[in-house]
Structure formats: C-alpha cells, structure tokens
C-alpha atoms as a PDB file:
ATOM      1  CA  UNK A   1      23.464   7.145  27.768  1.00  0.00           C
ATOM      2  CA  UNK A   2      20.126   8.313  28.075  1.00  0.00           C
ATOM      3  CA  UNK A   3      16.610   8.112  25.868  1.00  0.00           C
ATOM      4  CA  UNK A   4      16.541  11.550  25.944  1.00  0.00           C
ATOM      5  CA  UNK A   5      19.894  11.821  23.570  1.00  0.00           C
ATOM      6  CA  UNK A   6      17.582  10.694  20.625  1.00  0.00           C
ATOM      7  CA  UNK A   7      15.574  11.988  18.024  1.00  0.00           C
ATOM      8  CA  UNK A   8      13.150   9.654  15.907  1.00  0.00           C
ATOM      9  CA  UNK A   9      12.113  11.857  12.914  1.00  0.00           C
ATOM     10  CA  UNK A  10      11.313  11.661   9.313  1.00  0.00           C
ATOM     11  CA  UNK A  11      14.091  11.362   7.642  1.00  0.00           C
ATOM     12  CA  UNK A  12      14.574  13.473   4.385  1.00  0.00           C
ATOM     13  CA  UNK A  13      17.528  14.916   2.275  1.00  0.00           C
ATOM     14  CA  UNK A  14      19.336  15.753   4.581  1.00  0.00           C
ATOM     15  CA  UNK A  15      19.960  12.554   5.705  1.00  0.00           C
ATOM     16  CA  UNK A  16      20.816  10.529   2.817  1.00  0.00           C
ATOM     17  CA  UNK A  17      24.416  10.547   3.697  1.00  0.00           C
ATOM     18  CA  UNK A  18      23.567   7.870   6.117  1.00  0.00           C
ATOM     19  CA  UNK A  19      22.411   5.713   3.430  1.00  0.00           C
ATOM     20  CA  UNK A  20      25.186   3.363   2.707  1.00  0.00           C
ATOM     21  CA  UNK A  21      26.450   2.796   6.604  1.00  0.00           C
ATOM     22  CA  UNK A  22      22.868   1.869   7.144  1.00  0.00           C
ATOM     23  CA  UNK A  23      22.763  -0.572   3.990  1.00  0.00           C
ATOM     24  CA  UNK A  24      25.779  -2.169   5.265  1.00  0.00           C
ATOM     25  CA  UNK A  25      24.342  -2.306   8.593  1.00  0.00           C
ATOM     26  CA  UNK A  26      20.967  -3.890   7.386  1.00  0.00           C
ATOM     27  CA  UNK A  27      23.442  -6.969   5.606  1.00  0.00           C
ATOM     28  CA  UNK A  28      25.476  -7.644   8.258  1.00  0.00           C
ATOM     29  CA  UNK A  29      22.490  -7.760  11.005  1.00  0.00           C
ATOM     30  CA  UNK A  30      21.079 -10.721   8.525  1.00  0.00           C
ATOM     31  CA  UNK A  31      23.764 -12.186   7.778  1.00  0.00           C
ATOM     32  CA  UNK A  32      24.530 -11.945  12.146  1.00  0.00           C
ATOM     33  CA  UNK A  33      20.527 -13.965  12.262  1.00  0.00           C
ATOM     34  CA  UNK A  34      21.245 -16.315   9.810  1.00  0.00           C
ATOM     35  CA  UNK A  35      17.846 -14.634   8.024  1.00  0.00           C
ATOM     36  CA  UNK A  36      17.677 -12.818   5.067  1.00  0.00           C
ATOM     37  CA  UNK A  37      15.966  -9.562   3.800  1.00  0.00           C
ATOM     38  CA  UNK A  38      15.580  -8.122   0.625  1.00  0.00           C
ATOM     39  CA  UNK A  39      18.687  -6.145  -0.281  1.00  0.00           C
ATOM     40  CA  UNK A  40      18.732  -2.628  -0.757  1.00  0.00           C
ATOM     41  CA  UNK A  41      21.149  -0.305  -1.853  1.00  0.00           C
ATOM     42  CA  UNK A  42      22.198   2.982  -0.866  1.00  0.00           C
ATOM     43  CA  UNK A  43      20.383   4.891  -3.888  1.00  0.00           C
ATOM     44  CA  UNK A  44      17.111   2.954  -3.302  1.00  0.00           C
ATOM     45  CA  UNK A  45      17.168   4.282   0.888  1.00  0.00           C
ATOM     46  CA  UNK A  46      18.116   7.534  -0.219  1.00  0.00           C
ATOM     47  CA  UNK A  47      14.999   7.963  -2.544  1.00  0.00           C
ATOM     48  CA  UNK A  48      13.247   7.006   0.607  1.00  0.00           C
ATOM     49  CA  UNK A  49      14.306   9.895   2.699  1.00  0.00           C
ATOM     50  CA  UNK A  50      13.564  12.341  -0.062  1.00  0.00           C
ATOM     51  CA  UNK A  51      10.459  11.202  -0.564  1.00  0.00           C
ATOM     52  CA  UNK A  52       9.350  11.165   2.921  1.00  0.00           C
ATOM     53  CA  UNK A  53       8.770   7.859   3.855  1.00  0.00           C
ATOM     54  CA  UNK A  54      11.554   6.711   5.961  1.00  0.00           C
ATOM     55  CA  UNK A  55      11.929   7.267  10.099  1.00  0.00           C
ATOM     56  CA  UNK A  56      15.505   7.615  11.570  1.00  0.00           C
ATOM     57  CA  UNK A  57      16.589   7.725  14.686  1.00  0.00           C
ATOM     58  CA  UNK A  58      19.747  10.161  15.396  1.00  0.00           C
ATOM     59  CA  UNK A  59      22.300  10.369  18.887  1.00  0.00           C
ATOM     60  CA  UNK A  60      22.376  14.080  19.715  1.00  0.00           C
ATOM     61  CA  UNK A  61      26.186  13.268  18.664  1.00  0.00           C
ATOM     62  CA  UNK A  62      24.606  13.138  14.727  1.00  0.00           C
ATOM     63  CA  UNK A  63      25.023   8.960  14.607  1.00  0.00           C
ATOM     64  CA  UNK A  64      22.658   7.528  13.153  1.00  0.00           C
ATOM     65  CA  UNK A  65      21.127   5.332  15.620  1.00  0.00           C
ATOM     66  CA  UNK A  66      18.090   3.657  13.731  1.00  0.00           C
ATOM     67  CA  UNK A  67      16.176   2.865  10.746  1.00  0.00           C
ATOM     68  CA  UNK A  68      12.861   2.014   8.839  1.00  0.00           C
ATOM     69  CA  UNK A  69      10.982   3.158   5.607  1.00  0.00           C
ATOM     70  CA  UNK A  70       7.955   2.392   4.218  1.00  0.00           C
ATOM     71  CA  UNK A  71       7.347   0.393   0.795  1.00  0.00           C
ATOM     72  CA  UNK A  72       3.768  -0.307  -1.267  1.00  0.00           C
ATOM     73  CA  UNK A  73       2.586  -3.002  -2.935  1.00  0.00           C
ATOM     74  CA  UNK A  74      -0.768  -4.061  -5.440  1.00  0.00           C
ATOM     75  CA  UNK A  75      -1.123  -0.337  -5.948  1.00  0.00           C
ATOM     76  CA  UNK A  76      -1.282   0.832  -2.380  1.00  0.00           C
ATOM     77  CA  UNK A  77      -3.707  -1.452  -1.342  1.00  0.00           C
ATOM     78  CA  UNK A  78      -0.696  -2.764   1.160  1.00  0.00           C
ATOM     79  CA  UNK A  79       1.920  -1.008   2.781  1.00  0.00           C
ATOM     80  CA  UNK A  80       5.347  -2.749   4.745  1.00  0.00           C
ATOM     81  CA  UNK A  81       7.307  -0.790   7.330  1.00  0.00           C
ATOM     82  CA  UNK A  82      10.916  -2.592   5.771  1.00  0.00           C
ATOM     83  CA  UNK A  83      14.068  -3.014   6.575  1.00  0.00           C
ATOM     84  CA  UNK A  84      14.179  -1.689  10.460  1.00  0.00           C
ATOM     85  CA  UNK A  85      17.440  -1.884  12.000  1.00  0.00           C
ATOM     86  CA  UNK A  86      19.388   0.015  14.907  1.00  0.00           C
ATOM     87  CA  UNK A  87      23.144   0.416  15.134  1.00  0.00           C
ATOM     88  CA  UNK A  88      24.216  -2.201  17.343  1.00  0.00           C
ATOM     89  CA  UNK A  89      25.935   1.007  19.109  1.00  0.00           C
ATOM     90  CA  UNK A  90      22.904   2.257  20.338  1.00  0.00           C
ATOM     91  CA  UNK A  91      20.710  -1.262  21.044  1.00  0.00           C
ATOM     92  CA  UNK A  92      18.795  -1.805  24.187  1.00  0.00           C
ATOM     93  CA  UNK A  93      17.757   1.595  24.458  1.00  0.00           C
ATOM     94  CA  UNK A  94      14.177   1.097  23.567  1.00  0.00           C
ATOM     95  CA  UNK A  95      14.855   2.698  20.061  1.00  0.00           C
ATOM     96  CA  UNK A  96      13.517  -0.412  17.827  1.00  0.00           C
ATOM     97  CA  UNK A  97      10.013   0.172  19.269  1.00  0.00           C
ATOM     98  CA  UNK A  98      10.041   4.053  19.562  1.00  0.00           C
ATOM     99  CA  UNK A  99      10.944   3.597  15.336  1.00  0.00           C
ATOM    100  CA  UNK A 100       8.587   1.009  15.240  1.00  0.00           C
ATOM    101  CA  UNK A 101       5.899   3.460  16.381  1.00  0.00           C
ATOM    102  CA  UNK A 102       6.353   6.289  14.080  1.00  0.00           C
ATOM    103  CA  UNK A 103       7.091   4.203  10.992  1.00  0.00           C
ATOM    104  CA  UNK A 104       3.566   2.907  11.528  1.00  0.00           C
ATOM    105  CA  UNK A 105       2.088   6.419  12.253  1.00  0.00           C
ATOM    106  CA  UNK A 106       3.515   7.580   9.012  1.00  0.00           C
ATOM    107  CA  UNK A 107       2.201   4.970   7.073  1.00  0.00           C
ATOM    108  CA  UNK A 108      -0.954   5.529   8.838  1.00  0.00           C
ATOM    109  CA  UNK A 109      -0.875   9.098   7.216  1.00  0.00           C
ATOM    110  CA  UNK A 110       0.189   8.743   3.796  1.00  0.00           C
ATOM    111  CA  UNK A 111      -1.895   5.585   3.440  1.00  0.00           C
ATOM    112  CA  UNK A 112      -4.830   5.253   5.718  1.00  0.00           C
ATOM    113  CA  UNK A 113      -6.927   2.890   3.936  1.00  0.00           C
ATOM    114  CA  UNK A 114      -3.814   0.277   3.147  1.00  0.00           C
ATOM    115  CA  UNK A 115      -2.873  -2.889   5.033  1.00  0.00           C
ATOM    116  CA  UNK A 116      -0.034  -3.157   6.847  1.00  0.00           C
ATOM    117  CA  UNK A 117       1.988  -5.713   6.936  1.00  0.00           C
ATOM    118  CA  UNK A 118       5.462  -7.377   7.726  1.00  0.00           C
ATOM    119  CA  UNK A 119       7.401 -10.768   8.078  1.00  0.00           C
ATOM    120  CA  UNK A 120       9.559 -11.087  10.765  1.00  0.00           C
ATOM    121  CA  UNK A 121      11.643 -13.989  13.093  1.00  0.00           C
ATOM    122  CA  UNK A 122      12.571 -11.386  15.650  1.00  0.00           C
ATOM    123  CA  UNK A 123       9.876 -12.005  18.645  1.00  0.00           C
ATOM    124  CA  UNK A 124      10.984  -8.319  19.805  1.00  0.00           C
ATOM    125  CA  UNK A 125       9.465  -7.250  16.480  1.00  0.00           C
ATOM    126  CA  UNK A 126       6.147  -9.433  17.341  1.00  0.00           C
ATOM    127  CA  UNK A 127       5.333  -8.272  20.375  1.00  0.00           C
ATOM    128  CA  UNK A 128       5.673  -3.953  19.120  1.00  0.00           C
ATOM    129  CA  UNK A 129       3.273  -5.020  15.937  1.00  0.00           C
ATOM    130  CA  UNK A 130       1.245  -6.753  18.412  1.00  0.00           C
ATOM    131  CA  UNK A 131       0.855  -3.964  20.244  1.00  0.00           C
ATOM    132  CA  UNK A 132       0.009  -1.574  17.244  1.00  0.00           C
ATOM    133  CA  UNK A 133      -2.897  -4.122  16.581  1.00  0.00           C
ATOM    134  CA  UNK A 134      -1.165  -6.150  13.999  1.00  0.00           C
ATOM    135  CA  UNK A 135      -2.180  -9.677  13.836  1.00  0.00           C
ATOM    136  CA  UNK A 136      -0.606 -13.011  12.898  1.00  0.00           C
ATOM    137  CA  UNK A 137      -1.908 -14.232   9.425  1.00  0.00           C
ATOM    138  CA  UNK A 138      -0.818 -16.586   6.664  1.00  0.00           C
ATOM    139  CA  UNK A 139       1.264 -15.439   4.099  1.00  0.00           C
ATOM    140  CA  UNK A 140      -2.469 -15.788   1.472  1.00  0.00           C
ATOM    141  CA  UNK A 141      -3.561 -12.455   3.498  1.00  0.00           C
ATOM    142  CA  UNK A 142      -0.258 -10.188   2.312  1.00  0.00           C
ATOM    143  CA  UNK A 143       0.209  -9.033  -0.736  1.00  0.00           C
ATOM    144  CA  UNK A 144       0.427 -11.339  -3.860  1.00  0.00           C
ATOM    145  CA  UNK A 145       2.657  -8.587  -5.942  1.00  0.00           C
ATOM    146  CA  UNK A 146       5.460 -10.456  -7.553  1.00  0.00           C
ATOM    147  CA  UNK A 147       8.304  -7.481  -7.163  1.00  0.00           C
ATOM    148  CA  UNK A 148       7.352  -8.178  -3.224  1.00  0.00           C
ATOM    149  CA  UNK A 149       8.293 -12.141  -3.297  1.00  0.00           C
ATOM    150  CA  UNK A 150      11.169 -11.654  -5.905  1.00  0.00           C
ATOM    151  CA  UNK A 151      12.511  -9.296  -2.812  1.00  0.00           C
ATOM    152  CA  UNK A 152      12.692 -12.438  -0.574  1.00  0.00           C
ATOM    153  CA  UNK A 153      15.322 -14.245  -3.474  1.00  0.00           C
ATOM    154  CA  UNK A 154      18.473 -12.324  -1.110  1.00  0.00           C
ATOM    155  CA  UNK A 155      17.149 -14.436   1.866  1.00  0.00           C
ATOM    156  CA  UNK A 156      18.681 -17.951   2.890  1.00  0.00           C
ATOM    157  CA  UNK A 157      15.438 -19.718   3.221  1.00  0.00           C
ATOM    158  CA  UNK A 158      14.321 -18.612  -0.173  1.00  0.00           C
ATOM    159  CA  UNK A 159      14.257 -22.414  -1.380  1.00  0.00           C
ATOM    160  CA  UNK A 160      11.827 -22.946   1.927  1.00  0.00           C
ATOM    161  CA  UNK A 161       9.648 -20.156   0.704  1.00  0.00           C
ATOM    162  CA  UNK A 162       9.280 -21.469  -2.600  1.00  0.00           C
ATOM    163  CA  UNK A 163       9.395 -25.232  -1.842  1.00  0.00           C
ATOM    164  CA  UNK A 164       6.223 -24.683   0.464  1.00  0.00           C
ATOM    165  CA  UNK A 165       4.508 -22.690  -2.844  1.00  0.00           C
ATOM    166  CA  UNK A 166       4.978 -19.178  -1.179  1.00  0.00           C
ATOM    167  CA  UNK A 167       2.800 -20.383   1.872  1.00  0.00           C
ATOM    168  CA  UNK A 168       4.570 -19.920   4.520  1.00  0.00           C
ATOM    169  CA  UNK A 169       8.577 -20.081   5.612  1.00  0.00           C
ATOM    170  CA  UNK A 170      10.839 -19.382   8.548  1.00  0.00           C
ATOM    171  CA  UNK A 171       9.822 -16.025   9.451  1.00  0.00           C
ATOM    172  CA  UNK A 172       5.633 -14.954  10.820  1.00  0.00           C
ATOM    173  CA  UNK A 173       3.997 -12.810   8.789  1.00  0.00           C
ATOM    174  CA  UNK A 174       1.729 -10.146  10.661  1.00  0.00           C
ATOM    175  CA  UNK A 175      -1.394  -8.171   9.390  1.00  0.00           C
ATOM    176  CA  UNK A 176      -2.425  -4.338  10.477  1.00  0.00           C
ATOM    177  CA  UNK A 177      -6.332  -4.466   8.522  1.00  0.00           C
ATOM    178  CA  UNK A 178      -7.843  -1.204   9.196  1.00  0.00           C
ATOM    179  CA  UNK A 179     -10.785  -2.274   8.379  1.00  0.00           C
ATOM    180  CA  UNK A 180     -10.601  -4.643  11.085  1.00  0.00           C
ATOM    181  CA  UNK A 181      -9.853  -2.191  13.551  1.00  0.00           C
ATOM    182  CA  UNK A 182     -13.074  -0.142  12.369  1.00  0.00           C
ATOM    183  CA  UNK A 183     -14.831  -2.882  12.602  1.00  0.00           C
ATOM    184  CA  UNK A 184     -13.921  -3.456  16.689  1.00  0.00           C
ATOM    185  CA  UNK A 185     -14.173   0.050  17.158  1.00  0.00           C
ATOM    186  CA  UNK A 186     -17.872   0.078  16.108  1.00  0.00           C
ATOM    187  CA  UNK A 187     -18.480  -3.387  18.032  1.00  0.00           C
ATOM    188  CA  UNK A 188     -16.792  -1.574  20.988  1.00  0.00           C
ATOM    189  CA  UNK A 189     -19.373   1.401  20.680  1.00  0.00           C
ATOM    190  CA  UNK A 190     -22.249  -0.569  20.368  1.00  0.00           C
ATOM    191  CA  UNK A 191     -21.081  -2.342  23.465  1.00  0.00           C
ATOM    192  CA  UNK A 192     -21.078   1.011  25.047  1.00  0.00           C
ATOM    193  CA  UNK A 193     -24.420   2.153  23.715  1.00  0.00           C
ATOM    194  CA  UNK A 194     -26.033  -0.867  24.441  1.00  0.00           C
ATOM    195  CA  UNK A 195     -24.640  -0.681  27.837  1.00  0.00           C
ATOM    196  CA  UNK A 196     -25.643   2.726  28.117  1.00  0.00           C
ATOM    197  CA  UNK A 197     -29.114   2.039  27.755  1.00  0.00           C
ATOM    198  CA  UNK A 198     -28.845  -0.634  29.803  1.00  0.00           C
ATOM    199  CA  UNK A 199     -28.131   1.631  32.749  1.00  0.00           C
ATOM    200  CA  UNK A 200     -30.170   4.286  31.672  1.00  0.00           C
ATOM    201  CA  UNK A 201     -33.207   1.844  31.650  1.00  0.00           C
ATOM    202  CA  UNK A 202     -32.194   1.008  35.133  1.00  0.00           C
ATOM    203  CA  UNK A 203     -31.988   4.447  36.160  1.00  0.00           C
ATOM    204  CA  UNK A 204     -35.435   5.246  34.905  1.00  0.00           C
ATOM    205  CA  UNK A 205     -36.884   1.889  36.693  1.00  0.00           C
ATOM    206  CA  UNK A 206     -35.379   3.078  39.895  1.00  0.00           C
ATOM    207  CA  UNK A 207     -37.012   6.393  39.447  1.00  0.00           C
ATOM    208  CA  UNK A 208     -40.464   4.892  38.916  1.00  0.00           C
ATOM    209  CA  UNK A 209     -39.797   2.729  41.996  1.00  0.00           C
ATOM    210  CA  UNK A 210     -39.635   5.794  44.185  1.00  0.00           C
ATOM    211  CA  UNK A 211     -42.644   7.492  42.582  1.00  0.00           C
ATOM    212  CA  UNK A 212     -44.701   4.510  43.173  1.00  0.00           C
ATOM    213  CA  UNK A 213     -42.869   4.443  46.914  1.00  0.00           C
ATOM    214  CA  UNK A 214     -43.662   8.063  47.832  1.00  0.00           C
ATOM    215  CA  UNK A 215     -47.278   7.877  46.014  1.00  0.00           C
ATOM    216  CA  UNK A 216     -47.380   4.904  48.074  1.00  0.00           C
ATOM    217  CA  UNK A 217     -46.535   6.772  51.045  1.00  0.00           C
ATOM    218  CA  UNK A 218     -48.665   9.987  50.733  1.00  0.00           C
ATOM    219  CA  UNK A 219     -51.678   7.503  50.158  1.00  0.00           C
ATOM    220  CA  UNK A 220     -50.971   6.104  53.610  1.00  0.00           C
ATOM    221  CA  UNK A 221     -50.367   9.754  55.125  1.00  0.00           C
ATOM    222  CA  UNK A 222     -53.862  10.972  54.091  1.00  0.00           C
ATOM    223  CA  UNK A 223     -55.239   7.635  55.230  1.00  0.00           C
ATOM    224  CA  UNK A 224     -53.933   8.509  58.568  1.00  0.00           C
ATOM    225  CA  UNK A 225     -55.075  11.986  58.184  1.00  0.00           C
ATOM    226  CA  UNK A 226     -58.566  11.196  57.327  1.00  0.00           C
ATOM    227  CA  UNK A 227     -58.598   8.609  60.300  1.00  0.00           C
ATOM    228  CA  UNK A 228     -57.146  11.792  63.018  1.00  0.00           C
ATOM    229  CA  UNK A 229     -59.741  14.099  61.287  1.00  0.00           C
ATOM    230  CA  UNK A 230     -63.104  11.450  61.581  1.00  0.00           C
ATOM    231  CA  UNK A 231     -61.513  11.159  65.446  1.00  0.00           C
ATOM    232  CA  UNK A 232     -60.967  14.565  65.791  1.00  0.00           C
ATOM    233  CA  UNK A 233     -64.904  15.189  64.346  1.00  0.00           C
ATOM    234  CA  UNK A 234     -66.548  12.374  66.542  1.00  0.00           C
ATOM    235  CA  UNK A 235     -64.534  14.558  69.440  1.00  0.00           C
ATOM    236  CA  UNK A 236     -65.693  17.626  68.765  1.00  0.00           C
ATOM    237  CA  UNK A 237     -69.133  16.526  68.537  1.00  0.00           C
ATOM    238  CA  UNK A 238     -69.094  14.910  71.806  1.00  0.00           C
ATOM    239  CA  UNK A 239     -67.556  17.862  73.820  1.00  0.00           C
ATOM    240  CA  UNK A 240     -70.202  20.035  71.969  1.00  0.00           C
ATOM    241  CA  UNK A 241     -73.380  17.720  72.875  1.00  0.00           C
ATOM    242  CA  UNK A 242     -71.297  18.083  76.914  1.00  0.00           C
ATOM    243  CA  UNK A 243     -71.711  21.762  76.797  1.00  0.00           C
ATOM    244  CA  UNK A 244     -74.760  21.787  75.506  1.00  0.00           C
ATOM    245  CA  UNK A 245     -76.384  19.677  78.116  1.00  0.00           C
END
C-alpha cells in the first residue's frame, strides 16, 4: 500500500455515510488509550461534512481512512481541529499528519483571525502542531466557553480536570495565536531590513574606500607626471643652451 492510494479532502454530503463507522472508531481508539474525548454522534459529524468543515481521508478502494473537523468556541474567537482519528487499517502511512495539515489550512480559511487550539496525550499529535507553529500553553490561554469543558465530562480523567479547577489534567494543551505568528513575521522582517542596511552601508563604505584609493592614486600619477615633465623641461633647456653654443 502506497501514499499515493489516498485522498485527503473536504469532506461534504457525500460523505456522511461514513459518519457512524467513524464515531465508533473515535470511542474505541479512547477507550484503546485509556483517554477520553468528547463524544460525538453520528448526526453531529454529519452536520460537519455538510457544512464544510471536516477533512477525510479516503483509500482509492472508497474506505474511509481518516478523520478531523473543525469546532468554535467564545464566538469564533477560538477554533479546535477535534476528534482526529485514522482507521487503524490504514495507520502508519503518514495519514494523521497529511489530515493534520489540511484541517489546519481549513481552519486557517474560514477563520483567519481565531486561535487554534487542541489538547492532546498523543506525542505524534505534538510534534505535527509543533510543526504548524502551535505552542504549548496552560489550559488559562484556551477558551473559557463552558459547552467546551462540559465536552471533556465523556473523558476518564474528568475528576483530574476538575479537581485541579480546570487548570490543567492528563493531556497538553497547545496554542496556534496568529497574532503571534504576525508578530515574528514582522520581527523576522525587520531583522532582514535591518540587515539589509547593514550590508548596504557596507557596500557604500567599500565604494568610498576605492574612490578615496583611486583619487589617491591619480594624485600620485600626476605627481609623477609633473616630476617627468620639470625633468623633461630642465632637459630640454640644457640640450637647447648645447646647440646654441
């Protein structure tokens, strides 16, 4: 089996008969980490694919081979690529991250100016959001919308969660800010400018340097030059007081 025998799209009506196998899927892979995540049923992932905000991943067979979909919370102002999960059938094929990838991309379109965030145990998981530019944070930075923590209640370390007053629990939570990322974008190209000018200051120095050289130069030339010519004078002065003796 090959990477090339799958196809990571948006997923939309067409694919809502996949819904259920891929709810069933999602509780059994918990239930297989001893984690929890907030339970979903086959209705709530359809309405996902029809509106546009879920990525699956299909075998060129028509298997389903992966999932993810996008929720909001606090009124858009944060955004959580949920519930990912790939049919064990089809694991170690690189599919998590190539989902992982264009989740993000479409929540990058439909919400540009939203946080991104998720919790997560898997260190697979960690290491895709870190590359995407997600960063660790504590659980104060996510969202503080109720309907998001009551979705945590299907998890086995609720009691930890709520025990530690919502702080933090079992699984890392991790932050995309875009903001953030503008903000090391424009440090990065003022870096550049400044580095620019740096060089270009240089440049100009270097060019002044060989002005001043070759002025330098040509003085010396004519000094030699009027030296030959007083020689050459005195010379012909002589040879003409000769001849005219």
């Amino acid at each position: 089996m090959k990477e090339n025998e799958f196809s990571v799209l948006v997923a939309n009506e067409t694919h809502v008969g996949y819904a259920a196998e891929i709810c069933d899927e999602m509780a059994e892979s918990a239930k297989a980490r001893g984690t929890g995540i907030a339970r979903r049923s086959p209705e709530y992932v359809a309405n996902k694919m029809r509106e546009g905000k879920a990525v699956i991943a299909l075998h060129d067979d028509g298997t389903w081979a992966g999932f993810c979909y996008i929720e909001t919370w606090s009124h858009g102002k944060f955004v959580a690529n949920s519930g990912l999960i790939v049919n064990p059938k089809f694991r170690n094929f690189g599919l998590a991250k190539k989902i992982k990838k264009r989740i993000f991309k479409l929540s990058r379109e439909k919400y540009p100016e939203a946080k991104i965030f998720g919790l997560t145990t898997g260190l697979a998981v960690m290491k895709i959001n870190s590359e995407l530019g997600y960063e660790p944070v504590t659980y104060s930075e996510l969202t503080q919308d109720e309907d998001f923590w009551k979705g945590c209640q299907s998890c086995v370390n609720y009691e930890i969660l709520m025990s530690k007053g919502r702080k933090n629990c079992m699984c890392t939570a991790m932050l995309f800010d875009p903001d953030d990322i503008q903000k090391k974008l424009e440090e990065k190209l003022k870096a550049l400018e400044d580095q620019k000018r740096e060089i270009e200051e240089q440049l100009h120095q270097e060019h002044l340097n060989k002005i001043s050289r070759k002025s330098s130069l040509l003085q010396r030339l004519e000094e030699k030059l009027r030296g030959s010519i007083k020689v050459f004078i005195t010379f012909a002065a002589l040879i003409t007081k000769i001849v005219q003796n």
